[in-house]
Protein backbone atom coordinates (compact mmCIF):
# COMPACT_ATOMS: atom_id res chain seq x y z
CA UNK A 1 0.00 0.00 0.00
CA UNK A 2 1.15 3.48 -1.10
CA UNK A 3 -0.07 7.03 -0.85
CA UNK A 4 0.19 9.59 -3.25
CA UNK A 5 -0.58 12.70 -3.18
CA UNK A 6 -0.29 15.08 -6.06
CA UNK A 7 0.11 18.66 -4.84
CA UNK A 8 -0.80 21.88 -6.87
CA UNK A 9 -0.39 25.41 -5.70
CA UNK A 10 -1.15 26.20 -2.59
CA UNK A 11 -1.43 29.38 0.09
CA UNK A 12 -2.11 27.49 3.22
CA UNK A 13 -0.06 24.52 5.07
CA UNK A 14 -1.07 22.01 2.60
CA UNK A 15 2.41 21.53 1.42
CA UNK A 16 3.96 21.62 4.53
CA UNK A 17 1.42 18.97 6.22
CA UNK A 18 1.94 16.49 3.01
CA UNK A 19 5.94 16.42 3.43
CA UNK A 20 5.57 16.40 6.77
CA UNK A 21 3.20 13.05 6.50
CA UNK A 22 5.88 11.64 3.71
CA UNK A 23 8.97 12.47 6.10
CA UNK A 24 7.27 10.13 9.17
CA UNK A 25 6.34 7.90 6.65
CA UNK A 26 7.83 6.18 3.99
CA UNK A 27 4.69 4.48 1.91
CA UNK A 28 3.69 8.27 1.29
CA UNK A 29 5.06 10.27 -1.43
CA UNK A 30 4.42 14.08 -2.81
CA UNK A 31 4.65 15.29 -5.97
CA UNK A 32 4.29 18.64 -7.44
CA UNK A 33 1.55 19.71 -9.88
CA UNK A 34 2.32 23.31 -10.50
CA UNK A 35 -0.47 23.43 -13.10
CA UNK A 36 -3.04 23.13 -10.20
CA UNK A 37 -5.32 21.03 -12.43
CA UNK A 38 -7.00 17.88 -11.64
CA UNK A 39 -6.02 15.67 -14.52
CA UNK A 40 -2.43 16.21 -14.58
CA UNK A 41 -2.74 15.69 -10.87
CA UNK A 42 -3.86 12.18 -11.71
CA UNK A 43 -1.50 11.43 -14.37
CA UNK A 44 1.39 12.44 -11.90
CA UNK A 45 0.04 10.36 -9.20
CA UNK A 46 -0.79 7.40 -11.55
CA UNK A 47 2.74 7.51 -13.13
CA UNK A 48 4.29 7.79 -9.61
CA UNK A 49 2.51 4.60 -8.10
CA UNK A 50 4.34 0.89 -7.97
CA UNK A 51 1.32 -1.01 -7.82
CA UNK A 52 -1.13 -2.23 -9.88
CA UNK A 53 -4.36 -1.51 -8.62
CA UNK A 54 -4.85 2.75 -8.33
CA UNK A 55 -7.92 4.23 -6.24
CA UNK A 56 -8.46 8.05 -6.70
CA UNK A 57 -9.09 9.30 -3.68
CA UNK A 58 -10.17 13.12 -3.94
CA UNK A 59 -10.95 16.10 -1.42
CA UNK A 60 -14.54 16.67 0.06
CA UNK A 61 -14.60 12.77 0.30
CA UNK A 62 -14.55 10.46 3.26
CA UNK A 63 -13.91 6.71 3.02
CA UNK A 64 -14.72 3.77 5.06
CA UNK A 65 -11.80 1.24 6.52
CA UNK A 66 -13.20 -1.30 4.01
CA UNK A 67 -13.23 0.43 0.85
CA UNK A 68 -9.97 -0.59 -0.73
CA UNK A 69 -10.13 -4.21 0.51
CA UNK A 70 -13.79 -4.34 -0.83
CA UNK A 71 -12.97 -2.40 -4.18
CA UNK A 72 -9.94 -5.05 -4.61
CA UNK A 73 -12.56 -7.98 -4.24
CA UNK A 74 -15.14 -6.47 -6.60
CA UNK A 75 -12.17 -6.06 -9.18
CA UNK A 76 -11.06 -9.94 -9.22
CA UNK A 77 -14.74 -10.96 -8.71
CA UNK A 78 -15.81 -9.30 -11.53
CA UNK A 79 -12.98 -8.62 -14.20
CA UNK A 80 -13.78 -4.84 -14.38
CA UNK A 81 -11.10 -2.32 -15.26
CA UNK A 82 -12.87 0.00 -12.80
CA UNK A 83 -15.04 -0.45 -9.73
CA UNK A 84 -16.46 2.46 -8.21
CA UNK A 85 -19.82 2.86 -5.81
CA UNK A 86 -22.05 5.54 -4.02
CA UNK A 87 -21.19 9.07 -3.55
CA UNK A 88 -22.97 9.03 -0.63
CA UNK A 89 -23.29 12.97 -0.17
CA UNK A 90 -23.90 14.45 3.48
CA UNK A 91 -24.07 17.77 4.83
CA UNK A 92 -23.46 19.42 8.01
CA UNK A 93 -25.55 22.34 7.35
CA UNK A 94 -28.68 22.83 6.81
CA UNK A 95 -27.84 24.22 3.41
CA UNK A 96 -25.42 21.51 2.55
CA UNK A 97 -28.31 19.08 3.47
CA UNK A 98 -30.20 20.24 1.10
CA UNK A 99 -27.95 20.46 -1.49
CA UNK A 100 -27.15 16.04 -0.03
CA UNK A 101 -30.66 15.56 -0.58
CA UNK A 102 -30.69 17.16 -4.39
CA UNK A 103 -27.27 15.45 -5.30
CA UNK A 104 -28.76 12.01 -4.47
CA UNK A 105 -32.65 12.66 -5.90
CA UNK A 106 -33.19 12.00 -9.14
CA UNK A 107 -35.41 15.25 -9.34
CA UNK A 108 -31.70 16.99 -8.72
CA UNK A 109 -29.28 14.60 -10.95
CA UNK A 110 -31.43 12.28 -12.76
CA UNK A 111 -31.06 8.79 -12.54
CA UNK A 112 -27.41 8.26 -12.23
CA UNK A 113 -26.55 4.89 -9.85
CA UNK A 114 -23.45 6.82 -8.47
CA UNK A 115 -25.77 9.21 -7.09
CA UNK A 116 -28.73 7.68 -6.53
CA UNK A 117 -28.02 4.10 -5.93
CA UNK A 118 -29.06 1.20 -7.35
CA UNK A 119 -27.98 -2.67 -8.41
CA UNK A 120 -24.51 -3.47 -9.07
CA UNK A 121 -23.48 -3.89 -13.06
CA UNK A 122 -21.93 -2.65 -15.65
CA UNK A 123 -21.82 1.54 -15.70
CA UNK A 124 -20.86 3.93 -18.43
CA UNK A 125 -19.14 5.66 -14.95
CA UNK A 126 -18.45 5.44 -11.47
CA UNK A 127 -17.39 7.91 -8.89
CA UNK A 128 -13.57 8.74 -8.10
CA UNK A 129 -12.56 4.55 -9.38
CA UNK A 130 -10.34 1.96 -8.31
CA UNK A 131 -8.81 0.83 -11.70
CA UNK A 132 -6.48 -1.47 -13.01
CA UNK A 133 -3.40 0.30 -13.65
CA UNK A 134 -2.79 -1.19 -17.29
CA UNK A 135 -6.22 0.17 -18.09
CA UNK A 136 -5.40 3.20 -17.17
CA UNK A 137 -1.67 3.52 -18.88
CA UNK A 138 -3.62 1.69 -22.16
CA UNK A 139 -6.39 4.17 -22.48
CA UNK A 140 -3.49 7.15 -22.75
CA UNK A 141 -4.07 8.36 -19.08
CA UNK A 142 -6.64 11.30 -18.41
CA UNK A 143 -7.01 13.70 -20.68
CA UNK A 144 -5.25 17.19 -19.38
CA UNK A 145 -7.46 18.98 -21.33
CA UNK A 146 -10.48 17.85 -19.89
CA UNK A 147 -10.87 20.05 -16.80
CA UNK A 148 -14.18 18.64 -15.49
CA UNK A 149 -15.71 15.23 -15.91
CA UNK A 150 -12.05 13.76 -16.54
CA UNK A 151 -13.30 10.62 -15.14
CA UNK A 152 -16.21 10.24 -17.37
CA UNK A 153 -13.98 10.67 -19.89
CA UNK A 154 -11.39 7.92 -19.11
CA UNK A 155 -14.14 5.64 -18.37
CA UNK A 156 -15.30 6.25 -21.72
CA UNK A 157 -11.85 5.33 -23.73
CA UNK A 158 -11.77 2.58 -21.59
CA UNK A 159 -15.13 0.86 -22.61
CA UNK A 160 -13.89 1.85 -26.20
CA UNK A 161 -10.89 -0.77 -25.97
CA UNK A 162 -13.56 -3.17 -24.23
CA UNK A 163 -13.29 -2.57 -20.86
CA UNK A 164 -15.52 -3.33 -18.16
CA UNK A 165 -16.74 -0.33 -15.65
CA UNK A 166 -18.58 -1.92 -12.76
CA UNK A 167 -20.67 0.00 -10.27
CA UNK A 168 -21.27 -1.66 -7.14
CA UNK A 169 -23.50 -0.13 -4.02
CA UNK A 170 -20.87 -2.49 -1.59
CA UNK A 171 -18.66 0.53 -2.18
CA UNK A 172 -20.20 4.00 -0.17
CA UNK A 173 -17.76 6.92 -0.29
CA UNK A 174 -19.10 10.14 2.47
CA UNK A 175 -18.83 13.25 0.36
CA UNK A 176 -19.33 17.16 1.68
CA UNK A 177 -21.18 19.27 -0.65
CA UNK A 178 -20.18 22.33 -0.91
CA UNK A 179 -21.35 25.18 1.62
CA UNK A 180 -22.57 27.99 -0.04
CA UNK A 181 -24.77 28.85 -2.64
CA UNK A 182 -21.94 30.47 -4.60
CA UNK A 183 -20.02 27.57 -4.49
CA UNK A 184 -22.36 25.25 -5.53
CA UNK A 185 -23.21 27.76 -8.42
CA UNK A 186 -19.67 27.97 -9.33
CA UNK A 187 -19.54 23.73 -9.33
CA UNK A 188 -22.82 22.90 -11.42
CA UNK A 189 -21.89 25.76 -13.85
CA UNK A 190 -18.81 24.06 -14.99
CA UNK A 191 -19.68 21.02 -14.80
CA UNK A 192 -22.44 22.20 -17.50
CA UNK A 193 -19.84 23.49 -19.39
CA UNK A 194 -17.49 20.84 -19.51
CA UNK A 195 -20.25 18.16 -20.16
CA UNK A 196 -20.86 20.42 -23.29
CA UNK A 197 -17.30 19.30 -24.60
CA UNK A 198 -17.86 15.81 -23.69
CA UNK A 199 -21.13 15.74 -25.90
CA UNK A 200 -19.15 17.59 -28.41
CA UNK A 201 -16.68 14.90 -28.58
CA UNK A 202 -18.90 12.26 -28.38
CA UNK A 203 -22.99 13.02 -29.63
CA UNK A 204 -23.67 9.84 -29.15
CA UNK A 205 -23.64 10.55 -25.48
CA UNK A 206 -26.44 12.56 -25.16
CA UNK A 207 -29.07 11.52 -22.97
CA UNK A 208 -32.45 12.88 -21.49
CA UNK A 209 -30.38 13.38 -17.92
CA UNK A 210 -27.71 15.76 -19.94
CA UNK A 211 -29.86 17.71 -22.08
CA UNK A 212 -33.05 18.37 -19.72
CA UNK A 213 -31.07 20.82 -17.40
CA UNK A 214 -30.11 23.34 -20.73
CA UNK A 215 -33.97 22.52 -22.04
CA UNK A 216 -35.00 24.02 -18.58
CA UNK A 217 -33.06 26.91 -18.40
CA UNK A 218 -33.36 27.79 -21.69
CA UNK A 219 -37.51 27.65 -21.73
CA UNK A 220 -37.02 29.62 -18.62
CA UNK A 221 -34.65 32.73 -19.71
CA UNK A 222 -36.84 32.96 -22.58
CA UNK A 223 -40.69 32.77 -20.71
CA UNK A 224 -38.63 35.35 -18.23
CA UNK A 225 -37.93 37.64 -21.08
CA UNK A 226 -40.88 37.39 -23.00
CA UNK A 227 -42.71 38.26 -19.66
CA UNK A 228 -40.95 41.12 -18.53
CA UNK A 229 -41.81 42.68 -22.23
CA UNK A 230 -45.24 42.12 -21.57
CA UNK A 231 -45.16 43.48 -18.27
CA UNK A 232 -43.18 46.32 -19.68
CA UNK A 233 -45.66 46.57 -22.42
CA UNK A 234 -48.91 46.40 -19.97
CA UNK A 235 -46.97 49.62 -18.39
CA UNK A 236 -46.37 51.47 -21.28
CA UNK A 237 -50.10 51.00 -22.27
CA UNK A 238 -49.15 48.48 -25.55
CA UNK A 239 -51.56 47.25 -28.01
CA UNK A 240 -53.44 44.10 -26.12
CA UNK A 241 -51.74 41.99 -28.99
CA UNK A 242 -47.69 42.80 -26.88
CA UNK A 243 -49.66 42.27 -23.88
CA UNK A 244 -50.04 38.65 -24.16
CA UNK A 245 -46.30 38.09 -24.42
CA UNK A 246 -46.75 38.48 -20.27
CA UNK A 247 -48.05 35.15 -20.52
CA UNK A 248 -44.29 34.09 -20.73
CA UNK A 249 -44.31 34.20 -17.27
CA UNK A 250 -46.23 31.12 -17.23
CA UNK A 251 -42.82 28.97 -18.27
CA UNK A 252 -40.60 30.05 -14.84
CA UNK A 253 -43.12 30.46 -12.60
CA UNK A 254 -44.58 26.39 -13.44
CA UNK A 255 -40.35 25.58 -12.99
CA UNK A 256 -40.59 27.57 -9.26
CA UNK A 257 -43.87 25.59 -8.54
CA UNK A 258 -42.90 22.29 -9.76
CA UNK A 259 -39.58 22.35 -7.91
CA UNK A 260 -41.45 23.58 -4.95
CA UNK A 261 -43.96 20.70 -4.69
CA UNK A 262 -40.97 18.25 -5.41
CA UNK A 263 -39.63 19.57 -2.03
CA UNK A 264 -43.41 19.26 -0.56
CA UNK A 265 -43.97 15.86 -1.28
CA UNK A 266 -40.89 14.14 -2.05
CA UNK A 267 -38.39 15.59 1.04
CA UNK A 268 -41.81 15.66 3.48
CA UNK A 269 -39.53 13.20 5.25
CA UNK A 270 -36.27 16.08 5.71
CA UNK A 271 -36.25 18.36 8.58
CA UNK A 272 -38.00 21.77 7.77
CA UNK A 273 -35.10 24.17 8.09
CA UNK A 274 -33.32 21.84 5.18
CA UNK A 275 -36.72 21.11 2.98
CA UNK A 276 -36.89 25.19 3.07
CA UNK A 277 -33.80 24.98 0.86
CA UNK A 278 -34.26 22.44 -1.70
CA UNK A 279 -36.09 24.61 -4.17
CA UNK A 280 -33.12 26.87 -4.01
CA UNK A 281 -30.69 23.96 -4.21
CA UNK A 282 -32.29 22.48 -7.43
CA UNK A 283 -33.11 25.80 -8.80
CA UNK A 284 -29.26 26.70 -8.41
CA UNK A 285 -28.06 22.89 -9.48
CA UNK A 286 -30.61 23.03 -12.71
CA UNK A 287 -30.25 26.36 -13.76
CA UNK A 288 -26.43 26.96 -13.47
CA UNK A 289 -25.80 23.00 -15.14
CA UNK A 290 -27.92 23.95 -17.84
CA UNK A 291 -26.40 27.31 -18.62
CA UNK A 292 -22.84 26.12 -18.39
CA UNK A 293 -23.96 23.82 -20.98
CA UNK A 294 -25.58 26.27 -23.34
CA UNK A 295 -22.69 28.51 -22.91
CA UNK A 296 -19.93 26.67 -23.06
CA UNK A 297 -17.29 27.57 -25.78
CA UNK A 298 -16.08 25.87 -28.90
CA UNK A 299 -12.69 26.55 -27.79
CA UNK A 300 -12.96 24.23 -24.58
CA UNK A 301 -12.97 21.34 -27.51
CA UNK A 302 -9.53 19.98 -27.49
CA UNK A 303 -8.05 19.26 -31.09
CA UNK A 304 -7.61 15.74 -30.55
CA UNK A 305 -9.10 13.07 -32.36
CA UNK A 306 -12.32 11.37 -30.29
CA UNK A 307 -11.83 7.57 -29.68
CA UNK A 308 -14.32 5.17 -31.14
CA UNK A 309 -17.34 4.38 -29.50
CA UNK A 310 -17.90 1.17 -27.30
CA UNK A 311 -17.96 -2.04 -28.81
CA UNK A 312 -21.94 -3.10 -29.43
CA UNK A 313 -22.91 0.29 -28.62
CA UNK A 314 -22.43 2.04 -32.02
CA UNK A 315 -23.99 6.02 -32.12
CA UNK A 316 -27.48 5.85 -33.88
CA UNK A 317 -26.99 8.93 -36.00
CA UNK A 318 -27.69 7.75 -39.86
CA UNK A 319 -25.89 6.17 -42.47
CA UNK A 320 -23.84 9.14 -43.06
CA UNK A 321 -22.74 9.57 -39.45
CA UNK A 322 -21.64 5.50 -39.49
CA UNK A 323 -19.77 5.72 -42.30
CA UNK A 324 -17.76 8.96 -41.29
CA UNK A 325 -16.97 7.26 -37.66
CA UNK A 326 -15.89 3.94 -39.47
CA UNK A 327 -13.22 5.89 -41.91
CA UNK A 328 -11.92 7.34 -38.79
CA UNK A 329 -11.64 4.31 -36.79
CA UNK A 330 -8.22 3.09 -37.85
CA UNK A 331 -7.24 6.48 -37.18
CA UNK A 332 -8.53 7.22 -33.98
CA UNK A 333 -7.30 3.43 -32.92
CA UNK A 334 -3.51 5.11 -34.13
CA UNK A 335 -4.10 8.17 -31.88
CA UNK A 336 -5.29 5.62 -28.93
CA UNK A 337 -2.14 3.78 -29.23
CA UNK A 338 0.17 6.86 -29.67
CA UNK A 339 -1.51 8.40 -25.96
CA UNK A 340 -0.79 4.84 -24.00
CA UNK A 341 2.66 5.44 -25.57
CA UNK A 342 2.85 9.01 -24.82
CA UNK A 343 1.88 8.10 -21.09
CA UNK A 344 3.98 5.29 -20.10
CA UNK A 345 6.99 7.12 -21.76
CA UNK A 346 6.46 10.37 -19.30
């Protein structure tokens, strides 16, 4: 057993705390990650390591005395490159158990079995991973690029080259949400944003649970808009024709009241200082995911070439589409080699 731990920039006593845990003892090692982001992190880390089986274990997380031995079990028992299981969110304020509640409801993050639970099998993801090295080192590493939903990413190449992702609800890792409403803001907008790229990169992705959040906010901004010209209209004294377009309104006000009653009925169980908050939670998690999404850039796209899809689950996009991913195929296999090259070699 060794411990890792892949240090970017820091103001506070992080630094000094880490060497000072490596200098008492020996099975932990520090290395520097002056670019501060989490992929390159990894990659250090994961290049760093002598042993064959790597858990990510991440900040905001707390894990039980069983989870590596269990994680270990699950990998033999079931041939998976990665094992991951439930990021079992708590909070310690009221706020932060509301924003618990909405990061383990499906009305908050749809039907993910990370989040929400569920049967163990095969996942297109799992939260933070224990992995097989080798499937890490063959799928070219993470992606340094990819500043949010790195994992997801990985996961993906793997299942490209045929391997297995398991979830499994044996494995329960405590995570803090964050504590402010700000923060949380700041966390659901780019992870909109980034999600963006990975659609992008792969349309095939695209699911109901990805593209409802951007559906909602856009229907909202533009009811919101639509109203306020009404209203302005209605003041102004506007032909009756401009005064309908108050009935815009209609579109955020049914969002308020339909994330209001899913507090009502389905948190009736939560406290009442924390069910107060979950309309502002989801409001904040649905509205800030969804215009991350819509906003996000062309230029967060990296220039890379996008690995093939997983074997048996070909994108359903026409004819066309099929025959455009199956000239690249031999190329992006190429580019898939070159990276696992690229990555042992660093």
């Amino acid at each position: 057993l060794e411990l890792v731990l892949a240090l970017g920039p820091s103001a506070d006593r992080t630094e000094r705390i880490a060497r000072d845990l490596a200098a008492a003892e020996p099975r932990v090692t520090v290395v520097a990650n002056p670019s501060g982001k989490i992929p390159a992190a990894l990659n250090l880390a994961v290049r760093t390591a002598r042993h064959q089986v790597i858990a990510r274990i991440d900040g905001h997380a707390l894990f039980p005395p069983t989870y590596l031995k269990t994680a270990v079990e699950v990998l033999a028992r079931t041939g998976a490159a990665d094992v991951g299981g439930v990021m079992a969110a708590e909070g310690v304020t009221a706020f932060q158990q509301a924003v618990a509640w909405g990061m383990t409801s499906k009305a908050g993050v749809g039907s993910a079995g990370w989040h929400t639970g569920g049967q163990a099998g095969p996942a297109d993801s799992v939260y933070l991973g224990v992995y097989r090295r080798d499937a890490i080192e063959q799928a070219g590493g993470y992606d340094e690029g990819m500043l949010r939903a790195e994992d997801w990413e990985l996961n993906y190449r793997i299942r490209a080259r045929g391997g297995l992702i398991w979830f499994t609800p044996e494995l329960r890792v405590t995570y803090r949400p964050r504590g402010s409403v700000c923060a949380l803001a700041a966390q659901y907008f780019h992870y909109g944003r980034w999600r963006r790229v990975v659609v992008r990169d792969h349309p095939e992705t695209a699911s109901f649970r990805y593209l409802a959040p951007p559906a909602a906010a856009a229907l909202a901004a533009a009811g919101l808009a639509t109203g306020l010209a009404g209203l302005a209209g209605i003041a102004a004294g506007a032909p009756a024709p401009a005064r309908w377009l108050a009935a815009g309104l209609v579109a955020p006000a049914g969002y308020l009241a339909g994330i209001t009653a899913v507090a009502a009925v389905l948190a009736r169980d939560v406290p009442a200082r924390v069910r107060a908050r979950i309309p502002l939670v989801l409001g904040v998690m649905h509205m800030c995911w969804g215009t991350g999404f819509l906003t996000s850039p062309a230029a967060l796209a990296r220039g890379d070439s996008a690995p093939p899809g997983p074997p048996g689950r070909p994108p359903r996009r026409g004819m066309a589409r099929g025959r455009r991913l199956h000239a690249h195929s031999r190329q992006n296999d190429q580019a898939a080699a070159e990276r696992a090259a690229v990555f042992r070699g660093q």
